[in-house]
C-alpha atoms as a PDB file:
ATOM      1  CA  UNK A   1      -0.715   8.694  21.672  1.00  0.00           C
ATOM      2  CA  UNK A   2       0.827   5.262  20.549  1.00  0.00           C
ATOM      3  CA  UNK A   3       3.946   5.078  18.728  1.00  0.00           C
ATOM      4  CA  UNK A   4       4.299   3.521  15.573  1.00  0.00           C
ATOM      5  CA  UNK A   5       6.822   2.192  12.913  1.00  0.00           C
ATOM      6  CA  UNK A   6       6.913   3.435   9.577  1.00  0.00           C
ATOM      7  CA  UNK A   7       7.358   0.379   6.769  1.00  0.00           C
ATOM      8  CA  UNK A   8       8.974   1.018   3.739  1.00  0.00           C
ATOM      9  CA  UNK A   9      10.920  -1.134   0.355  1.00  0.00           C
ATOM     10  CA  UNK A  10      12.880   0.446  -1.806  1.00  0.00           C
ATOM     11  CA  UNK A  11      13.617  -1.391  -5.207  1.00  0.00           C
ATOM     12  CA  UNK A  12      17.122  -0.142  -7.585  1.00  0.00           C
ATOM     13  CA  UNK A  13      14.184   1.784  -9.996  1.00  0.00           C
ATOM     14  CA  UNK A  14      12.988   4.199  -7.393  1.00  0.00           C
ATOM     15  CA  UNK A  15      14.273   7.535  -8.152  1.00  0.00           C
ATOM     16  CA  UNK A  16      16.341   9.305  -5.735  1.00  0.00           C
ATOM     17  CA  UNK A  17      14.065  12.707  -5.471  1.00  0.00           C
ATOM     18  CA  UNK A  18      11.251  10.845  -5.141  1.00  0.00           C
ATOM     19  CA  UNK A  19      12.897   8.757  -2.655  1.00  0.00           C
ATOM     20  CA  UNK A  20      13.386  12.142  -0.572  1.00  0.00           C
ATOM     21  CA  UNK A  21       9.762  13.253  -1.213  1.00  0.00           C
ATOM     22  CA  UNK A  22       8.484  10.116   0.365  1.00  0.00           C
ATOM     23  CA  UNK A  23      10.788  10.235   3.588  1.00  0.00           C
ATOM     24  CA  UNK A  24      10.336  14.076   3.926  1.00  0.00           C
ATOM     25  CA  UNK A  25       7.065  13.353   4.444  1.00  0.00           C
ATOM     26  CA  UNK A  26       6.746  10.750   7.110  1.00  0.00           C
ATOM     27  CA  UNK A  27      10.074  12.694   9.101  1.00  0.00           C
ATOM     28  CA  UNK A  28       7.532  16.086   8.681  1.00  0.00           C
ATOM     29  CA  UNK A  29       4.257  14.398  10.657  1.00  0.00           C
ATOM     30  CA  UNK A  30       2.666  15.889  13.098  1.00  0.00           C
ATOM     31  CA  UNK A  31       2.818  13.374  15.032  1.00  0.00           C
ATOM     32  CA  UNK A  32       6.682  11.749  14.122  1.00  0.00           C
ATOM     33  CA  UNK A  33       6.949   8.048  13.933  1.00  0.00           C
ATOM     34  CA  UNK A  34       9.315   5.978  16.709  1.00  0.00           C
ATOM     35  CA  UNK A  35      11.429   4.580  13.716  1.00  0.00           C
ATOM     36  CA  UNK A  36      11.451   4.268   9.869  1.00  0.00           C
ATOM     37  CA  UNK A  37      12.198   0.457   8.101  1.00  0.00           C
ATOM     38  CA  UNK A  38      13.736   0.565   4.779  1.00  0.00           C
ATOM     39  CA  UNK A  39      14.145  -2.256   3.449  1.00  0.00           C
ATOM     40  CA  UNK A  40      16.669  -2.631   0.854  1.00  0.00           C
ATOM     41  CA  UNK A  41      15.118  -4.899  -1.850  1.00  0.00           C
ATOM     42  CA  UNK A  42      17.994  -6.250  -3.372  1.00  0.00           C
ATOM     43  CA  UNK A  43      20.872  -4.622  -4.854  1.00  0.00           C
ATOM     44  CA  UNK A  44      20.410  -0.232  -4.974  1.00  0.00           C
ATOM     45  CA  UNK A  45      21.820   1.954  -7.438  1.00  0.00           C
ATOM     46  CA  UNK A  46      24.749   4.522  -5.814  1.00  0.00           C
ATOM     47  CA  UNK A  47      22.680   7.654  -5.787  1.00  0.00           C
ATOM     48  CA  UNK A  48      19.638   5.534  -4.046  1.00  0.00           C
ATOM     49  CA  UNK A  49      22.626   4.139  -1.246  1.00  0.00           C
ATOM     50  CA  UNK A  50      23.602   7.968  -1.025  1.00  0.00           C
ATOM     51  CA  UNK A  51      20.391   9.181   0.099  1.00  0.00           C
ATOM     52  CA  UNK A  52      20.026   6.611   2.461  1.00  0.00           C
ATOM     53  CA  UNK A  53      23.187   7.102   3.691  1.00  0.00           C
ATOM     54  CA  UNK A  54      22.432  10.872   4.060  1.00  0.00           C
ATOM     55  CA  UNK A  55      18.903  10.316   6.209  1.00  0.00           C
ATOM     56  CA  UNK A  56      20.937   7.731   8.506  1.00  0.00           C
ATOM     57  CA  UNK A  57      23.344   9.450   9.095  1.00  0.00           C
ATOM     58  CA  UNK A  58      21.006  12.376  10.375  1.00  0.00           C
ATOM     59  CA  UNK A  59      18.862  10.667  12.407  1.00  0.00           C
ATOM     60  CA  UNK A  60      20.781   7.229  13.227  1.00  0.00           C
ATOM     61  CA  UNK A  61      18.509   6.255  16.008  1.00  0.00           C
ATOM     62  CA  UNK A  62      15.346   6.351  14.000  1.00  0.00           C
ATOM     63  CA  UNK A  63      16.323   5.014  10.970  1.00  0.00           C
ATOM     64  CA  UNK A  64      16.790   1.163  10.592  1.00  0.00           C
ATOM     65  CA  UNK A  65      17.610   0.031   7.339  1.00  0.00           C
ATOM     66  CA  UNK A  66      17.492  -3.707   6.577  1.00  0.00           C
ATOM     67  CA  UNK A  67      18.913  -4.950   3.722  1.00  0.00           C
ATOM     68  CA  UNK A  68      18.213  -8.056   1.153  1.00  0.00           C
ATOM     69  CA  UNK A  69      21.050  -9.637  -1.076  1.00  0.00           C
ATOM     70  CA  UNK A  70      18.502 -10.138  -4.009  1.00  0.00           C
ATOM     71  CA  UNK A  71      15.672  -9.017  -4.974  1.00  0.00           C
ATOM     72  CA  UNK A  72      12.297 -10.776  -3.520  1.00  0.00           C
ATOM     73  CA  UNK A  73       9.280  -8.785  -4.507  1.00  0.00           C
ATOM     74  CA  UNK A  74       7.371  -6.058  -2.067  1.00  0.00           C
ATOM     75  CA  UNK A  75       5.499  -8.626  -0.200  1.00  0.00           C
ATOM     76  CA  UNK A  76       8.423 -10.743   1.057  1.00  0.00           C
ATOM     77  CA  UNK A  77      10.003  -7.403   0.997  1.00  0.00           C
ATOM     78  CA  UNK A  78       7.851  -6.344   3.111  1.00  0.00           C
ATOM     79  CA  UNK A  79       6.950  -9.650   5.649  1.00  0.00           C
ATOM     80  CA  UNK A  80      11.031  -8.971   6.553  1.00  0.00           C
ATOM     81  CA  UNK A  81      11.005  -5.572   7.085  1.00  0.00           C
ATOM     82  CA  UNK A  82       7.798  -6.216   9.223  1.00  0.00           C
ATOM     83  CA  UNK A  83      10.338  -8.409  11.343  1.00  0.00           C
ATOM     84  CA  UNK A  84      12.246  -5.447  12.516  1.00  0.00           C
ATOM     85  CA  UNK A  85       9.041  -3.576  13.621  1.00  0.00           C
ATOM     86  CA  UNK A  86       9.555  -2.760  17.367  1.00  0.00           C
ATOM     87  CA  UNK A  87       5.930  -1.056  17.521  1.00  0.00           C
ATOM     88  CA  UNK A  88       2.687  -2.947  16.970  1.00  0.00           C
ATOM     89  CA  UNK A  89       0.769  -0.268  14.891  1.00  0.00           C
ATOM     90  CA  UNK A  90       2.898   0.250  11.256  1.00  0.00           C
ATOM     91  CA  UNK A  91       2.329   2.604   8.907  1.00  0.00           C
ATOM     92  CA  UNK A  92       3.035   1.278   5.349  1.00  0.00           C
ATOM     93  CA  UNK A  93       4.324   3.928   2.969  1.00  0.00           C
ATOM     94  CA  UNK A  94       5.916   3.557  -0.624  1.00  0.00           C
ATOM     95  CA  UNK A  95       9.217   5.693  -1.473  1.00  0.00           C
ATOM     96  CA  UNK A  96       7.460   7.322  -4.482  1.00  0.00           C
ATOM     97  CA  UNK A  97       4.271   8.812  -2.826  1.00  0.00           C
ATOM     98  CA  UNK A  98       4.271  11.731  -0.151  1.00  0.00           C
ATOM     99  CA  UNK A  99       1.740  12.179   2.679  1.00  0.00           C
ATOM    100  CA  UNK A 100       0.261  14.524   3.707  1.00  0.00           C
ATOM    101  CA  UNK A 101       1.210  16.223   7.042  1.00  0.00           C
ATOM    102  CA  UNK A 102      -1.201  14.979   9.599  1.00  0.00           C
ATOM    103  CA  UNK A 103      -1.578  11.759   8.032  1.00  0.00           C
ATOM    104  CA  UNK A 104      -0.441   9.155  10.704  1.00  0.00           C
ATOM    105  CA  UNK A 105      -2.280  11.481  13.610  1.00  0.00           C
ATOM    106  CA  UNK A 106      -5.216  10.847  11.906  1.00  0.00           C
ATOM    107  CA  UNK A 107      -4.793   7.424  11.650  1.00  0.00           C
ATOM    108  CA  UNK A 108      -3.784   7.210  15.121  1.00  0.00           C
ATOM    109  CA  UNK A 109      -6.903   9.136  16.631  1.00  0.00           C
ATOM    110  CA  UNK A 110      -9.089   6.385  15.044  1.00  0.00           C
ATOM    111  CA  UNK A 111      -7.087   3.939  16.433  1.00  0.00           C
ATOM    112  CA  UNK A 112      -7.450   5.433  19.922  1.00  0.00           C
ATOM    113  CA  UNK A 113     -11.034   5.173  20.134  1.00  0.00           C
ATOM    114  CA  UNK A 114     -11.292   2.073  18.101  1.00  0.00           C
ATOM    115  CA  UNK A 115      -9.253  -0.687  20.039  1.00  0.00           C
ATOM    116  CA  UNK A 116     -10.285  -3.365  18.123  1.00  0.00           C
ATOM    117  CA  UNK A 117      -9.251  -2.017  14.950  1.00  0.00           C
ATOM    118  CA  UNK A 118      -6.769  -3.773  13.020  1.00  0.00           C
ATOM    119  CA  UNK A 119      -6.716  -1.932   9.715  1.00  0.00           C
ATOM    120  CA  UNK A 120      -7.062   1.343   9.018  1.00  0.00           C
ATOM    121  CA  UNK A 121      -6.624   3.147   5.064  1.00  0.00           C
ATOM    122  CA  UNK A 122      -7.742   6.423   3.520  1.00  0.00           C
ATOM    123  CA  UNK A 123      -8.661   7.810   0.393  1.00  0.00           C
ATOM    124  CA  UNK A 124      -5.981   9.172  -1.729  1.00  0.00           C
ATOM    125  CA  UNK A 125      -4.862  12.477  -4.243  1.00  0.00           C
ATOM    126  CA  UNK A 126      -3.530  11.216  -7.294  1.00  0.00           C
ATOM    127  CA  UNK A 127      -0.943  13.247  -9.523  1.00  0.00           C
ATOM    128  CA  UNK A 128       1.130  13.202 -12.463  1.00  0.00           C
ATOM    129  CA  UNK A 129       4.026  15.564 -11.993  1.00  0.00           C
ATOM    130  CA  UNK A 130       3.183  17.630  -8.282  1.00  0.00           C
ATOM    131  CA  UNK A 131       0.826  17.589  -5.832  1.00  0.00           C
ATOM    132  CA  UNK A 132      -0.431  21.029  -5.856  1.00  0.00           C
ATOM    133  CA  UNK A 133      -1.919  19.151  -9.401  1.00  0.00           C
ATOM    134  CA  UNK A 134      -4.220  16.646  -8.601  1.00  0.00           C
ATOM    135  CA  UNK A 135      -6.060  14.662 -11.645  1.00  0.00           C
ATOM    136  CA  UNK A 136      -8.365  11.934  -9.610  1.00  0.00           C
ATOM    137  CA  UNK A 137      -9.254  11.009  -6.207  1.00  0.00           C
ATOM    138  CA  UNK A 138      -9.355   7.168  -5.042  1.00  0.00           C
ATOM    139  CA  UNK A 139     -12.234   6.919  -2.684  1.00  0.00           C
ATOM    140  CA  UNK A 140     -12.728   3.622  -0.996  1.00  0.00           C
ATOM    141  CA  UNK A 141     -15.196   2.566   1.430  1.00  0.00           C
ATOM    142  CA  UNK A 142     -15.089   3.493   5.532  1.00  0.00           C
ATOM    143  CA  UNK A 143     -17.429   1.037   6.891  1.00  0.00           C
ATOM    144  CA  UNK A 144     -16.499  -2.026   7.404  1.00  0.00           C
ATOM    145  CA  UNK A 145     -19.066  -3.840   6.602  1.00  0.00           C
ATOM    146  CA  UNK A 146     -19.812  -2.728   3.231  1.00  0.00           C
ATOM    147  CA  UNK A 147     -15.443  -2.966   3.302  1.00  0.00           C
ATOM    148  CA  UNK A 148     -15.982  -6.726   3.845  1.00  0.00           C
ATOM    149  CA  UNK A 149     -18.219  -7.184   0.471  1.00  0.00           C
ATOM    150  CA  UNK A 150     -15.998  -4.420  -1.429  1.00  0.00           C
ATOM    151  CA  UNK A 151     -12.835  -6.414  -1.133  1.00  0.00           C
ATOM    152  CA  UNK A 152     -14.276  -9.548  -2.079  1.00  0.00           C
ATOM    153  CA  UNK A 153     -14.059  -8.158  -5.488  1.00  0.00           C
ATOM    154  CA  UNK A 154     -11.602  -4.901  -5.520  1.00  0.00           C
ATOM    155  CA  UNK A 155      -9.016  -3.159  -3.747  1.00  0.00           C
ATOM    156  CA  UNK A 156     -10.844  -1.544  -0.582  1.00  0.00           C
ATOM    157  CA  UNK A 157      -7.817  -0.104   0.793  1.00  0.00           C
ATOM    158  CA  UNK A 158      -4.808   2.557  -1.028  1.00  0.00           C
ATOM    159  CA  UNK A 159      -1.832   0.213   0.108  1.00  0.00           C
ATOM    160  CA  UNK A 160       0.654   3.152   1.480  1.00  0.00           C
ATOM    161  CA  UNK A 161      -2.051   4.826   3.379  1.00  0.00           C
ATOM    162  CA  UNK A 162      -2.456   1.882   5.733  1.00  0.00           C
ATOM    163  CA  UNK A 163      -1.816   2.338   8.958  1.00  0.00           C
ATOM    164  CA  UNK A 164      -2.127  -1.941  10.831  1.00  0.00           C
ATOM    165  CA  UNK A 165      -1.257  -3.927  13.949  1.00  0.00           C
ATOM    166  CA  UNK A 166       1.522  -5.789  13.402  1.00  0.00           C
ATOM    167  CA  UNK A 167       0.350  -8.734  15.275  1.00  0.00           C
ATOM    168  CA  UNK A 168      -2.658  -9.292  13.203  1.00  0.00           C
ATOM    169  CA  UNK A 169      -0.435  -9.471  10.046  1.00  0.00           C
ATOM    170  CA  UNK A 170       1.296 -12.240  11.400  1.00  0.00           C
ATOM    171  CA  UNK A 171      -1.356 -14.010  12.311  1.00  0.00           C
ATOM    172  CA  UNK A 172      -2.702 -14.550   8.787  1.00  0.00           C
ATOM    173  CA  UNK A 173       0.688 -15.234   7.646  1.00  0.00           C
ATOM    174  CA  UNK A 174       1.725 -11.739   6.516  1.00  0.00           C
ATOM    175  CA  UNK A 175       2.157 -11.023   2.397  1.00  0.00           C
ATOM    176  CA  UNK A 176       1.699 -14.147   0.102  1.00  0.00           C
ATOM    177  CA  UNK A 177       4.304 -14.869  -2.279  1.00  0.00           C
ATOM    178  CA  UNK A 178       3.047 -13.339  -4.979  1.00  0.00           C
ATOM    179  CA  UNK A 179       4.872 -10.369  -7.090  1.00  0.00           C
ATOM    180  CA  UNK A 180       1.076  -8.072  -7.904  1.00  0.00           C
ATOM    181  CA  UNK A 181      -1.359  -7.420  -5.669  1.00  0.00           C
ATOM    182  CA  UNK A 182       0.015  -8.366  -2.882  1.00  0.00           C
ATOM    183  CA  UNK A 183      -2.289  -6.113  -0.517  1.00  0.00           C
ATOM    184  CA  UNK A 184      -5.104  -7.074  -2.327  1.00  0.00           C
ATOM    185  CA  UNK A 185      -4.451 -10.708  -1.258  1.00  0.00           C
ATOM    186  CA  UNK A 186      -3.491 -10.074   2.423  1.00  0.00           C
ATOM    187  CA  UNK A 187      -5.946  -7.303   3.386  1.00  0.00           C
ATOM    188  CA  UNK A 188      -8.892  -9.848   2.207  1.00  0.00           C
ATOM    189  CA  UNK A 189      -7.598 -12.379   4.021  1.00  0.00           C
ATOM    190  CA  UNK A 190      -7.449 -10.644   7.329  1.00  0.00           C
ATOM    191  CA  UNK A 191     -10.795  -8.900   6.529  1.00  0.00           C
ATOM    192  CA  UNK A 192     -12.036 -12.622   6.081  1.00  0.00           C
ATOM    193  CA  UNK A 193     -10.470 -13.779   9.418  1.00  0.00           C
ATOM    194  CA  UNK A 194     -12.428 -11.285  11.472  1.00  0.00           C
ATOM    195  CA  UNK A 195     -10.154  -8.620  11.361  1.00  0.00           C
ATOM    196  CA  UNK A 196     -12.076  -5.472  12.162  1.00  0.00           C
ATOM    197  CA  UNK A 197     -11.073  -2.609   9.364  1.00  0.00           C
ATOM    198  CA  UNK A 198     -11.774   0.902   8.221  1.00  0.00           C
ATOM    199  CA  UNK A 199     -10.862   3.965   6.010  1.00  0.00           C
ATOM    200  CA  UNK A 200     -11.057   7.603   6.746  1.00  0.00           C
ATOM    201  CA  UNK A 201     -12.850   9.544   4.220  1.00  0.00           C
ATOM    202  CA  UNK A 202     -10.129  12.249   3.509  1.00  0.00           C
ATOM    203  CA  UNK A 203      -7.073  11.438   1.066  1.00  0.00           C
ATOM    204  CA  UNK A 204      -4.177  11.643   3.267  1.00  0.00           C
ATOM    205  CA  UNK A 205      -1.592  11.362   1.112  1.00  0.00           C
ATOM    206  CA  UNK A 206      -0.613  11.775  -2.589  1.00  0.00           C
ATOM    207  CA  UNK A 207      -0.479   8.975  -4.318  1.00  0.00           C
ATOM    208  CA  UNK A 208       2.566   9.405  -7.887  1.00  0.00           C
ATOM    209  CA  UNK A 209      -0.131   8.303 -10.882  1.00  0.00           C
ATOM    210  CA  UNK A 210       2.778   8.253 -13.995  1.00  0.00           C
ATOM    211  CA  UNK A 211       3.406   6.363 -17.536  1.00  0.00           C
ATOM    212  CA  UNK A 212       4.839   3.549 -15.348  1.00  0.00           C
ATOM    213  CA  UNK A 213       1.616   2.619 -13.161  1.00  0.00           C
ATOM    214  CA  UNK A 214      -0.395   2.781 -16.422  1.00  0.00           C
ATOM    215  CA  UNK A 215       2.270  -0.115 -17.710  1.00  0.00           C
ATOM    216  CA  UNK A 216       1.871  -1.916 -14.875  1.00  0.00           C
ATOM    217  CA  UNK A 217      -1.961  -2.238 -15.597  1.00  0.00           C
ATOM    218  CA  UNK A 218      -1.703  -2.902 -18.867  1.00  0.00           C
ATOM    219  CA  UNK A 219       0.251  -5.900 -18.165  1.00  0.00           C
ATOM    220  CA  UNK A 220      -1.181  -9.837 -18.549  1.00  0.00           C
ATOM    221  CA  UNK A 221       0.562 -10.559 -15.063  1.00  0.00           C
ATOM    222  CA  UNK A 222      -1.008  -8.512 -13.301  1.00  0.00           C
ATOM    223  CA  UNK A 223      -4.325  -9.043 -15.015  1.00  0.00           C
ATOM    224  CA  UNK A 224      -3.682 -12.554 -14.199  1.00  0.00           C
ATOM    225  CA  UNK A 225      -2.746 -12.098 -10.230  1.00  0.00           C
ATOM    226  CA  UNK A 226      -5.459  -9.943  -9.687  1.00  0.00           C
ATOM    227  CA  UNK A 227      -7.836 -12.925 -11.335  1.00  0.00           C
ATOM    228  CA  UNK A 228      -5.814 -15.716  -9.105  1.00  0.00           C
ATOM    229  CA  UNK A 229      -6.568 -13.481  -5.946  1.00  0.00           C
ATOM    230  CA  UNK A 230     -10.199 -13.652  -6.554  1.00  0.00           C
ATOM    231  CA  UNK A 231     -10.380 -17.457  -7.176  1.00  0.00           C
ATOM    232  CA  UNK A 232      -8.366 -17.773  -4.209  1.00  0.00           C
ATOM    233  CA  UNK A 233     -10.980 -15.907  -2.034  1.00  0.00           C
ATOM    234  CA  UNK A 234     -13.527 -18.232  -3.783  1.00  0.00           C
ATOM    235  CA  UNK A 235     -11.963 -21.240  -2.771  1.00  0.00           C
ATOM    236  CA  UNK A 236     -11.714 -19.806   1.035  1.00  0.00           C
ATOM    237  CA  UNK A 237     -14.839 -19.398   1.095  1.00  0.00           C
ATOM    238  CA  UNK A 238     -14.897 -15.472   0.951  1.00  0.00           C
ATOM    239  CA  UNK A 239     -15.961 -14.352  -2.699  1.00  0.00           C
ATOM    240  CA  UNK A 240     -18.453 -15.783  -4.642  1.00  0.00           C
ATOM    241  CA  UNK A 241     -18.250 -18.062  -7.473  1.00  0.00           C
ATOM    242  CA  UNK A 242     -20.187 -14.921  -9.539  1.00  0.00           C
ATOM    243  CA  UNK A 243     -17.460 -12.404  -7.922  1.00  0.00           C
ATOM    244  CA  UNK A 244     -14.536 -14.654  -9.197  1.00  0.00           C
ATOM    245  CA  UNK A 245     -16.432 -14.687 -12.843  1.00  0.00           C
ATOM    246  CA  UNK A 246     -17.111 -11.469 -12.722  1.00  0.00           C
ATOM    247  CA  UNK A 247     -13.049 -10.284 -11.784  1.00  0.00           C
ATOM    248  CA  UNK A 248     -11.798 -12.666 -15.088  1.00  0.00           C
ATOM    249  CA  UNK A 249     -14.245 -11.073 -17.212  1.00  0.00           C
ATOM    250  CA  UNK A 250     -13.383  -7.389 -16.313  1.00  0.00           C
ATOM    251  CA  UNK A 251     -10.001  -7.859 -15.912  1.00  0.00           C
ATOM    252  CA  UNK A 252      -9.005  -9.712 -19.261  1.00  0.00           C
ATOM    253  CA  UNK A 253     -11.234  -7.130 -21.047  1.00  0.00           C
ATOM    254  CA  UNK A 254      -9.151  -4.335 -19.198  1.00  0.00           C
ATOM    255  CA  UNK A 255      -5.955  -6.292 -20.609  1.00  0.00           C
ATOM    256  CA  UNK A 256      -6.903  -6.553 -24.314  1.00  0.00           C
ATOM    257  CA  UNK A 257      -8.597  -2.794 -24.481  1.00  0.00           C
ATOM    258  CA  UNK A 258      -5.954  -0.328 -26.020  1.00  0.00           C
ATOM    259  CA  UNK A 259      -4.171   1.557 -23.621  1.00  0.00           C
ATOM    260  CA  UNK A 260      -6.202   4.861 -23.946  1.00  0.00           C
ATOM    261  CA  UNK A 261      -9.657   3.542 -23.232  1.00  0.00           C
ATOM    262  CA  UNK A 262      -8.198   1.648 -20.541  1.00  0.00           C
ATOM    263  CA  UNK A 263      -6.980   5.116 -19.277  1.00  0.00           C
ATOM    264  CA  UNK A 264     -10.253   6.406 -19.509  1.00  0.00           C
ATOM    265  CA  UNK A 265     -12.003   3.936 -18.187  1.00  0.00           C
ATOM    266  CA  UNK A 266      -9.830   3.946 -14.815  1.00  0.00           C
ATOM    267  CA  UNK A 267     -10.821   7.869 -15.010  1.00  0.00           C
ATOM    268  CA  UNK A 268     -14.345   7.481 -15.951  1.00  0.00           C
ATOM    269  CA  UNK A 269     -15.708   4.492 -13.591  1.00  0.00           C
ATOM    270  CA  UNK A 270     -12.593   3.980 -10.748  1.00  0.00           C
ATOM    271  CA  UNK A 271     -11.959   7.526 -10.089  1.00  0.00           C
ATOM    272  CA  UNK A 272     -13.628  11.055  -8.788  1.00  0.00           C
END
């Protein structure tokens, strides 16, 4: 079975234990990755630089840790961690959410009988304060063809379940700039490109669904970079003039609805 490289950026307001969670998880696969990137984005607090400390100096040979004197956002975060990536096939994970045990074998099956894959997601278990208590589910869509019209609009992919080549990143020119949706932006564009992509049916991993994430929705920036994505796929020639319309619309109604109902909403429409 391939190896891979596990890709990961860690910002001063992650909190250590969940820190721990999130690294537990990818050291307990079933099928254990060749190395673990942590990028360092910007300056960490002490108890974040302790934990690190502690992994590396268990397992010095598979952990490289890569650090950034300020702080530059998770895509460019992540385009420099990508740089350190000895493996072709990297498994993107965030330092708050845990997955699940056999995630990255999974992953990896497909990508054995798939060569020309390039992109490869799940569906994920969202909770509030454990796992053993899910709320939702975040299903996206397998095929890739009905992928390609999904993401001319929405999100087809759970960011830290993707499992990509490396090379076919770089060839689109990695994460944009931009400081939301940054996956949003570079998973269309590869989809758009020709890259060949999937999701497996099953949640593999439990995605950390808290007061934060709902202020991060209910924010005009991120209404606003979601919007910009979608007008940028328009002008590539990927969405739809109607699509683009459409994504203002919903998403500046999303913005001025009161937090609640936008809860509900995300619960009632987005979510099983």
């Amino acid at each position: 079975m391939e190896k891979y490289s596990v890709l990961m950026s860690l910002y001063k307001k992650e909190k250590p234990e969940y820190l721990r969670l999130a690294i537990d998880s990818m050291l307990n696969q079933t099928v254990a990755p060749d190395e673990i990137i942590i990028v360092k984005d910007g300056p960490l607090t002490d108890e974040l630089e302790a934990v690190l400390q502690e992994y590396t100096t268990a397992n010095p040979a598979l952990f490289n840790i890569v650090p950034s004197e300020k702080n530059l956002g998770l895509g460019m975060a992540l385009n420099l961690g990508l740089q350190h990536c000895k493996n072709e096939l990297v498994a993107r994970m965030d330092t708050d959410d845990i997955a699940k045990p056999d995630r990255c074998e999974k992953q990896l099956r497909v990508y054995e009988y798939t060569p020309d894959l390039s992109l490869l997601g799940s569906s994920v278990d969202e909770f509030y304060s454990a796992p053993s208590q899910v709320v939702s589910r975040r299903v996206v869509p397998t095929e890739h063809k009905v992928i390609y019209e999904y993401a001319k609009k929405r999100s087809a992919f759970n960011h830290p379940t993707v499992m990509y080549k490396k090379s076919k990143v770089l060839e689109v020119g990695g994460y944009g700039n931009l400081r939301r949706n940054q996956d949003v932006d570079l998973f269309g564009r590869m989809i758009f490109s020709g890259c060949f992509a999937g999701n497996i049916e099953e949640s593999l991993l439990w995605f950390r669904s808290n007061d934060d994430l709902a202020k991060r929705r209910k924010c005009w920036e991120n209404s606003k970079s979601y919007i910009n994505t979608i007008k940028k796929f328009w002008k590539m020639g990927y969405s739809s003039f109607g699509d683009y319309l459409m994504i203002a619309v919903a998403q500046t109604g999303m913005f001025l609805m009161p937090v609640k109902l936008q809860h509900w909403v995300y619960k009632k429409f987005l979510r099983k």
